[in-house]
N, C-alpha and C. Protein backbone atom coordinates (compact mmCIF):
# COMPACT_ATOMS: atom_id res chain seq x y z
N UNK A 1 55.35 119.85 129.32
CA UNK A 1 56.70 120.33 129.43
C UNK A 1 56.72 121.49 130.43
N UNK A 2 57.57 121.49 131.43
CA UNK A 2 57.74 122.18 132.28
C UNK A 2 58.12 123.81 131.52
N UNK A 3 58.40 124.86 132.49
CA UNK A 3 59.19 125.69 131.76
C UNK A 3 60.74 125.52 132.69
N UNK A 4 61.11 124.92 132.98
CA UNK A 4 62.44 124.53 133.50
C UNK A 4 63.27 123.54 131.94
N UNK A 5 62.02 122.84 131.60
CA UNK A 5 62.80 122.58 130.25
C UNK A 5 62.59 123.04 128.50
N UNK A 6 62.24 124.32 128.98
CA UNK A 6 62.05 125.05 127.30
C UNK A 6 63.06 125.29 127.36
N UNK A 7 63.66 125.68 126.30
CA UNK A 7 65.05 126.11 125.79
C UNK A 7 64.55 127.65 125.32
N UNK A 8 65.41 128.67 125.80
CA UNK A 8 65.48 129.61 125.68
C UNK A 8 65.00 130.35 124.15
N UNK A 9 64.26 131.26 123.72
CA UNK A 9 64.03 130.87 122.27
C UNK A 9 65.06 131.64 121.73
N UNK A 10 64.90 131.57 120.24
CA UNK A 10 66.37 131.95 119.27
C UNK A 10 66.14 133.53 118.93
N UNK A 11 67.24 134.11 119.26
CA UNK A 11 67.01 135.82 118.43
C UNK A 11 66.37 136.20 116.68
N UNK A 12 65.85 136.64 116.82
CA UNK A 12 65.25 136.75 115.63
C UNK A 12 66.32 137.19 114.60
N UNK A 13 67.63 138.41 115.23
CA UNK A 13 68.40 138.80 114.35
C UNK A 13 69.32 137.91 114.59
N UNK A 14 70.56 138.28 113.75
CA UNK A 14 71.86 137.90 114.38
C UNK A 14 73.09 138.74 115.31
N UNK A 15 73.49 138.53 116.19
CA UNK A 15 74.03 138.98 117.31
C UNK A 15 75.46 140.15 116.46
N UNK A 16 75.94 140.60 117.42
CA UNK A 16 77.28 140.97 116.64
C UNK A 16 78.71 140.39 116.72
N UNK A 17 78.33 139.20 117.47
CA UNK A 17 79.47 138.34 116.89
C UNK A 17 79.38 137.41 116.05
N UNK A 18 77.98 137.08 115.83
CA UNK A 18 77.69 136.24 114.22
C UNK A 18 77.73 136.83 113.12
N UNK A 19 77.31 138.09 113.44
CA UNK A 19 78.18 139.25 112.48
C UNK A 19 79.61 139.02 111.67
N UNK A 20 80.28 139.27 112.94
CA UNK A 20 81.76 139.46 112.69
C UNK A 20 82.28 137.64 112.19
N UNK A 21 81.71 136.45 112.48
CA UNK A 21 81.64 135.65 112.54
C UNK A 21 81.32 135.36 111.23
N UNK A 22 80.35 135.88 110.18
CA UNK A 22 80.21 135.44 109.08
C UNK A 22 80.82 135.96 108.15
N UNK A 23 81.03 137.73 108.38
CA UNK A 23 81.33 138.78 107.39
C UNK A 23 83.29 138.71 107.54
N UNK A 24 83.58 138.50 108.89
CA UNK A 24 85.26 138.10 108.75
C UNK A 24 85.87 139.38 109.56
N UNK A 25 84.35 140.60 109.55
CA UNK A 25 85.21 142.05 109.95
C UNK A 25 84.52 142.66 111.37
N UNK A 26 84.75 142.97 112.16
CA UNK A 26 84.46 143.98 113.14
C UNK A 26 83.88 145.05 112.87
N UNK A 27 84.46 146.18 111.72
CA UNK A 27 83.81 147.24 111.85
C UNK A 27 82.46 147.00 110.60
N UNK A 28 81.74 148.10 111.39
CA UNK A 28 80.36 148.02 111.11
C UNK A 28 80.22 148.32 109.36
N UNK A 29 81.23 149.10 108.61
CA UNK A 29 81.57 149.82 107.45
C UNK A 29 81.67 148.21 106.45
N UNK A 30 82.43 147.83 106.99
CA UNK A 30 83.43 146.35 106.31
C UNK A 30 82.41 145.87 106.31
N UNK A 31 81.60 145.06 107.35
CA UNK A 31 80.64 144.06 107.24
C UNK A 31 79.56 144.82 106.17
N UNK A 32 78.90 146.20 106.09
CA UNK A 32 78.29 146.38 105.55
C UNK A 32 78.73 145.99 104.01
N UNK A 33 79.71 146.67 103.55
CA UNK A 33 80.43 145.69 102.67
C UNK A 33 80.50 144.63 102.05
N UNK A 34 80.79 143.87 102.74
CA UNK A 34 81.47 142.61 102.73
C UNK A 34 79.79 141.86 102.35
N UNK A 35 78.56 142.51 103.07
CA UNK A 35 77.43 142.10 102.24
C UNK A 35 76.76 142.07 101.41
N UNK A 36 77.04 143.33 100.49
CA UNK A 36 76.89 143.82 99.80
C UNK A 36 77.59 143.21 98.16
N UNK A 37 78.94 142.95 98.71
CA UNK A 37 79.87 142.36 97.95
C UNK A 37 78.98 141.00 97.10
N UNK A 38 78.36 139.93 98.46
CA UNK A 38 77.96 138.66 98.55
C UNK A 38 76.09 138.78 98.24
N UNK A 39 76.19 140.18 97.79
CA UNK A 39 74.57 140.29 97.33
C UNK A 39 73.80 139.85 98.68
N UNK A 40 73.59 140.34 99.78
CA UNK A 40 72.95 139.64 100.42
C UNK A 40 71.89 140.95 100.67
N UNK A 41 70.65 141.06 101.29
CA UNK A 41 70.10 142.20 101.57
C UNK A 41 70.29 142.22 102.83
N UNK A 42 69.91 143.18 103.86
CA UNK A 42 70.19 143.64 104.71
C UNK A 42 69.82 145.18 105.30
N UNK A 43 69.26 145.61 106.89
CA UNK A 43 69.27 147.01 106.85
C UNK A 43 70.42 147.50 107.72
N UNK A 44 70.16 148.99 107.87
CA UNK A 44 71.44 149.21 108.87
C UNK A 44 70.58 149.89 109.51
N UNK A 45 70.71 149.57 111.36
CA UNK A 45 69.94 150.52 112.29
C UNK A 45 70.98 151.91 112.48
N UNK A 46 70.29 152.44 113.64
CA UNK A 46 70.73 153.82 114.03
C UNK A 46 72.12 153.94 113.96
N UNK A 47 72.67 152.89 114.43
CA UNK A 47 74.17 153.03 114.92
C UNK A 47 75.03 152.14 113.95
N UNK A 48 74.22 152.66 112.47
CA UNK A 48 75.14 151.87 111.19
C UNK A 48 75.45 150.28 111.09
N UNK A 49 75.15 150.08 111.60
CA UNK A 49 75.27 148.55 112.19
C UNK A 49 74.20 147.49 111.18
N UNK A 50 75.24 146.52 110.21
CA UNK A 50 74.14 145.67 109.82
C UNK A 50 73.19 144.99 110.44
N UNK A 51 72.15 144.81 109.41
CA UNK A 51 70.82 144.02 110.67
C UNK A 51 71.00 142.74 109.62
N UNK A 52 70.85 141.50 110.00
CA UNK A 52 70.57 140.30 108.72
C UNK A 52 69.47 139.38 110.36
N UNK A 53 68.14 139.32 109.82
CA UNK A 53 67.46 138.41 110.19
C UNK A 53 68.53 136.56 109.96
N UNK A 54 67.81 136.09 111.41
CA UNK A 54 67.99 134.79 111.08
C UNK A 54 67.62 134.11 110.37
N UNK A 55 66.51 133.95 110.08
CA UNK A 55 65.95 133.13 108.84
C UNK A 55 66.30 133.26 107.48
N UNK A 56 66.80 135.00 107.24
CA UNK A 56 67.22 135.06 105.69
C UNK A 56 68.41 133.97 105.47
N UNK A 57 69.57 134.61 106.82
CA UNK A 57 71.12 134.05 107.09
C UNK A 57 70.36 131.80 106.40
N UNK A 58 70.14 131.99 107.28
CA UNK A 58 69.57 130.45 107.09
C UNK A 58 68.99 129.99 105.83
N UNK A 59 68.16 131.07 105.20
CA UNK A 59 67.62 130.46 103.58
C UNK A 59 69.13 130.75 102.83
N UNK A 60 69.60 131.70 102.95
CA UNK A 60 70.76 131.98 102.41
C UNK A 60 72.30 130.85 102.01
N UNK A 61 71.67 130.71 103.05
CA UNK A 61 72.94 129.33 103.24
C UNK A 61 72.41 127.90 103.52
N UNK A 62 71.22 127.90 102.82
CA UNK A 62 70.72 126.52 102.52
C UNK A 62 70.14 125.57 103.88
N UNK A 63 69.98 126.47 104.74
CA UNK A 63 69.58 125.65 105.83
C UNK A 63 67.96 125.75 105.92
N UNK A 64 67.66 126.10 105.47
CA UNK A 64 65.58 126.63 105.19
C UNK A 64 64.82 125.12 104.73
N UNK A 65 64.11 124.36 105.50
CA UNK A 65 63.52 123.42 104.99
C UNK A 65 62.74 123.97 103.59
N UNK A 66 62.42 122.67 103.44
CA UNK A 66 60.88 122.75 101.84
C UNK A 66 59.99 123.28 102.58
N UNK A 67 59.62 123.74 103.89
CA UNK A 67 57.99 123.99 104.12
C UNK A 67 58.42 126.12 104.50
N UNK A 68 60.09 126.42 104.43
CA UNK A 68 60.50 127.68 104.82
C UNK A 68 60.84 127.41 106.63
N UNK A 69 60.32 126.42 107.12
CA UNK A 69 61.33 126.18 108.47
C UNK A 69 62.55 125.61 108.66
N UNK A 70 63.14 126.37 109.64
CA UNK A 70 64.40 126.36 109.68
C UNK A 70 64.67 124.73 110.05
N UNK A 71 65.73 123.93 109.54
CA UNK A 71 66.09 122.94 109.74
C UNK A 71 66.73 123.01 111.09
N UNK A 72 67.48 123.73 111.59
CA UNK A 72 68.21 124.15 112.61
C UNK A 72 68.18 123.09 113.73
N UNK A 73 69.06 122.22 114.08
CA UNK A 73 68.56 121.30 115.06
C UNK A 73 67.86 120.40 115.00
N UNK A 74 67.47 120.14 114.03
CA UNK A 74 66.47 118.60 113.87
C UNK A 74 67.09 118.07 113.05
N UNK A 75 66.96 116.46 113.64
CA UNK A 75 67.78 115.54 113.40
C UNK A 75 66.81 114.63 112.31
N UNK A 76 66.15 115.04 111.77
CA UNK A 76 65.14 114.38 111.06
C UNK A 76 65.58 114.53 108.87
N UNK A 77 66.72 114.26 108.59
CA UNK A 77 66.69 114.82 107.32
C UNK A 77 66.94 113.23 106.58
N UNK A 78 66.49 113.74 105.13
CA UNK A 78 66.64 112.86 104.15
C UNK A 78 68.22 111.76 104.33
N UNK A 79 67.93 110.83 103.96
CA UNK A 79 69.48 109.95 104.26
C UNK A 79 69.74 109.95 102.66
N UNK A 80 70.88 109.93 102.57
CA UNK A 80 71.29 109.93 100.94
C UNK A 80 70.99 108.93 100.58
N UNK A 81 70.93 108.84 98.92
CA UNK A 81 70.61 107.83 98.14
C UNK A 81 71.98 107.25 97.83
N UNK A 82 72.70 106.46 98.59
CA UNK A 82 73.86 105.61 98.61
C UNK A 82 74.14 104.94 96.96
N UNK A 83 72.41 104.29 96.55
CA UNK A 83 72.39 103.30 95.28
C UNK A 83 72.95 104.34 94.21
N UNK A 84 72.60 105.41 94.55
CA UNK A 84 73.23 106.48 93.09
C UNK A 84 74.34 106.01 92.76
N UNK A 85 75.17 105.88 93.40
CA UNK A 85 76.53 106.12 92.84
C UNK A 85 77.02 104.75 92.51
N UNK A 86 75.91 104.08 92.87
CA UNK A 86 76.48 102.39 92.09
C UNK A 86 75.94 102.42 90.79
N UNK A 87 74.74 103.58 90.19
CA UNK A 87 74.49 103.08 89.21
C UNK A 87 75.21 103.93 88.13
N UNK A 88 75.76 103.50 86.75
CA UNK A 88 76.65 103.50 85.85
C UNK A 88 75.94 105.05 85.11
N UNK A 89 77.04 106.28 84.75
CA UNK A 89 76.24 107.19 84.52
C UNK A 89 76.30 107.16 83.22
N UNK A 90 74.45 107.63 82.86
CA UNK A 90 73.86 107.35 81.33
C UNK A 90 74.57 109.14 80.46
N UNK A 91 75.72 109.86 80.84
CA UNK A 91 76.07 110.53 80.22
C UNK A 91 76.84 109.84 79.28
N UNK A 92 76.73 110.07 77.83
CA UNK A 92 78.00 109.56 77.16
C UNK A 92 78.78 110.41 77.14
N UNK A 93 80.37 109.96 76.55
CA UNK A 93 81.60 110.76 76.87
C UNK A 93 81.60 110.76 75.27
N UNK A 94 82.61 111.41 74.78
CA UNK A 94 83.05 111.84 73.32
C UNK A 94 84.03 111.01 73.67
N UNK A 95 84.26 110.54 71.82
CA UNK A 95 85.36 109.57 71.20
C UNK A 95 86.65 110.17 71.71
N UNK A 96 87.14 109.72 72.47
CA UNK A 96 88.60 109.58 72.51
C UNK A 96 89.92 109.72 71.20
C-alpha cells in the first residue's frame, strides 16, 4: 500500500464539534454538564474544555467490538438471526 492510499489516521480525542455534536451545547460549562448528567467520565484540560477519548465515546455507545476494537467502518458484522422471530415465544402469558 502506497502512502497516497492510507487514510489519514483517526484523533485519538474527540474534536470540538463532536463535542458540541454529542453534548447538544457549545459552552464548555454545559457540555461539562451535560456529561456528567449521562455519567460519562471525562477530563477537563487547561482551558476547561471537556476531553472524552474516542474509544471510551465508542464503548459507550456500543460501537466497541468483543475483542475492545472499534467496529468503526468495517463492514464485517454478525447478520441477524431472521429464524428468531419465526419461532413461537416459549414465554407463557397469564389467564386472561
Amino acid at each position: 500500500m502506497t502512502s497516497a492510499n492510507v487514510p489519514p489516521p483517526i484523533p485519538v480525542f474527540l474534536s470540538e464539534e463532536e463535542l458540541v455534536e454529542l453534548t447538544g451545547y457549545r459552552r464548555y460549562s454545559r457540555q461539562a454538564a451535560r456529561l456528567r448528567n449521562i455519567g460519562w467520565t471525562f477530563i477537563v484540560n487547561a482551558a476547561d474544555r471537556p476531553i472524552l477519548s474516542r474509544a471510551y465515546v465508542d464503548q459507550q455507545l456500543g460501537l466497541t467490538g468483543a475483542h475492545g476494537a472499534s467496529d468503526r467502518g468495517s463492514y464485517s458484522r454478525i447478520p441477524p438471526n431472521w429464524a428468531a422471530l419465526n419461532t413461537p415465544s416459549r414465554v407463557k402469558r397469564g389467564a386472561r
